[in-house]
Protein backbone atom coordinates (compact mmCIF):
# COMPACT_ATOMS: atom_id res chain seq x y z
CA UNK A 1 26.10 33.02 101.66
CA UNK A 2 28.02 33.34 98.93
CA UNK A 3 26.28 32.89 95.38
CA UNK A 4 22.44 32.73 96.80
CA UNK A 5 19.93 34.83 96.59
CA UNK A 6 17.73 35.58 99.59
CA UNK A 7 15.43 33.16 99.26
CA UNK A 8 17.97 30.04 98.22
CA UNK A 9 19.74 31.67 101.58
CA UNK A 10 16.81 31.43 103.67
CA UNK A 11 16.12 27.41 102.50
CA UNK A 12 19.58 26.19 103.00
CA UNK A 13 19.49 27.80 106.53
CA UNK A 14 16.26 26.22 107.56
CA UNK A 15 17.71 22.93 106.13
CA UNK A 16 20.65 23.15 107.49
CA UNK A 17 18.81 23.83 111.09
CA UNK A 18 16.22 21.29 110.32
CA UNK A 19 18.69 18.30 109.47
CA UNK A 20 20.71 19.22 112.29
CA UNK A 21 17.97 19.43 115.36
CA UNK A 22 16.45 15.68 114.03
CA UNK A 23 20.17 14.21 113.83
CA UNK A 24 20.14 14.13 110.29
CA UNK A 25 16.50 13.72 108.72
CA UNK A 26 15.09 16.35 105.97
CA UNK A 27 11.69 18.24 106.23
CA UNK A 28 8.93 17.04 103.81
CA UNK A 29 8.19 19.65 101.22
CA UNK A 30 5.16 20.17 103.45
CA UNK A 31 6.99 20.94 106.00
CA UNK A 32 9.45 23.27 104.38
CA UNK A 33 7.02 25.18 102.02
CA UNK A 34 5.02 25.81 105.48
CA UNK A 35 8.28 27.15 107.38
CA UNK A 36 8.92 29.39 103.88
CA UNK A 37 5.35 30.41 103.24
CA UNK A 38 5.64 29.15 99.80
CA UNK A 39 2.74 28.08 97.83
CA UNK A 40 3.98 26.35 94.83
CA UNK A 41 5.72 22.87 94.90
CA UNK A 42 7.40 24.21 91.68
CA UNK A 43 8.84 26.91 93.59
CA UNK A 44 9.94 24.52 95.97
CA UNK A 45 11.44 22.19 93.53
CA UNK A 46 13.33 25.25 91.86
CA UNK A 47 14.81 26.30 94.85
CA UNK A 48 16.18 23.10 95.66
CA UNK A 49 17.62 22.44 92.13
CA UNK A 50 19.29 25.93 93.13
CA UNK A 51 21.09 24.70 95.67
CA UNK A 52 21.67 21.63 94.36
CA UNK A 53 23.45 22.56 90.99
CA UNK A 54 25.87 25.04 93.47
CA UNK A 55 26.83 22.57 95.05
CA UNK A 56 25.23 23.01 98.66
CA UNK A 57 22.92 20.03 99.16
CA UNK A 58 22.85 17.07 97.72
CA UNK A 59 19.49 15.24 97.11
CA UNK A 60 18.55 11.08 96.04
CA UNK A 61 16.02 10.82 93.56
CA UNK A 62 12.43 9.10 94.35
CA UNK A 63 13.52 9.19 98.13
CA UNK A 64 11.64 10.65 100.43
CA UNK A 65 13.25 13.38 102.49
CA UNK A 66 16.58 12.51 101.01
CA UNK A 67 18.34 15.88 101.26
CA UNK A 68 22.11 15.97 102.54
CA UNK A 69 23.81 19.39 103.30
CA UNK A 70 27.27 19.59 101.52
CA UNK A 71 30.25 21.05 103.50
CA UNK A 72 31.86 24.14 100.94
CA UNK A 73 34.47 24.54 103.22
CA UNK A 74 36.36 27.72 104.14
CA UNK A 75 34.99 29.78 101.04
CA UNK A 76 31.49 30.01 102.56
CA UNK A 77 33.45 32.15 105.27
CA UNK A 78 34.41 34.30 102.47
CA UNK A 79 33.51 37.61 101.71
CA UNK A 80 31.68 38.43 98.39
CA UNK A 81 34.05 41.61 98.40
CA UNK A 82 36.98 39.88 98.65
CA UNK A 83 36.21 37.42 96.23
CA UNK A 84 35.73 39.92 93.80
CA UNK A 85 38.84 41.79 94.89
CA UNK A 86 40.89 38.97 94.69
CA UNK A 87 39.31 38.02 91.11
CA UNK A 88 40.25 41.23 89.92
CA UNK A 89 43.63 41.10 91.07
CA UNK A 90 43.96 38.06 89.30
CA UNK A 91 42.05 39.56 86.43
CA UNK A 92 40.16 36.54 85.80
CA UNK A 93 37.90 39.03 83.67
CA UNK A 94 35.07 41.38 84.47
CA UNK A 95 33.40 40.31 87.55
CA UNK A 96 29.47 41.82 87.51
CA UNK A 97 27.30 41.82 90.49
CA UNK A 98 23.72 40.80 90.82
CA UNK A 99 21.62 42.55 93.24
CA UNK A 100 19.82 39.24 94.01
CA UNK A 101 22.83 37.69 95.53
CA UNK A 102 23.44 37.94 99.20
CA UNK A 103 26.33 39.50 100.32
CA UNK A 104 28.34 38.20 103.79
């Protein structure tokens, strides 16, 4: 997916899955750091601030399990090589790569 790194990747899939299978309710963080094998809540909480500040979930504060996957639209279906083709050929400036991103 464009713009996450493996891990972010990984999360918004198993949300994604998650919400979808129990017609719209979230996993606990329990639930979610078991599925992930995480051990921190921070880590947790970081991820999902991730995703949330791009844009791909949406979340209500002091709610439990109050997570909401955002439709991007057609750019998720998007290569990260076009994208940066067609940045360049715009030459919206220099367009760097991170290694942590995935790639689609």
């Amino acid at each position: 997916m464009i713009g996450l790194t493996t891990k972010q990747s990984r999360l918004l899939s198993y949300l994604t899955g998650y919400i979808e299978s129990t017609g719209g309710v979230a996993p606990s963080f329990d639930e979610m750091m078991s599925h992930l094998r995480i051990n921190s809540r921070g880590t947790l909480f970081n991820r999902l601030r991730a995703l949330e500040e791009r844009g791909r979930i949406r979340r209500s504060p002091n709610r439990a399990r109050a997570i909401e996957i955002v439709d991007v639209g057609p750019l998720h279906t998007v290569s990260t090589a076009d994208l940066i083709a067609e940045l360049e050929r715009r030459r919206v400036g220099s367009v760097q790569t991170n290694p942590e991103v995935v790639r689609v």
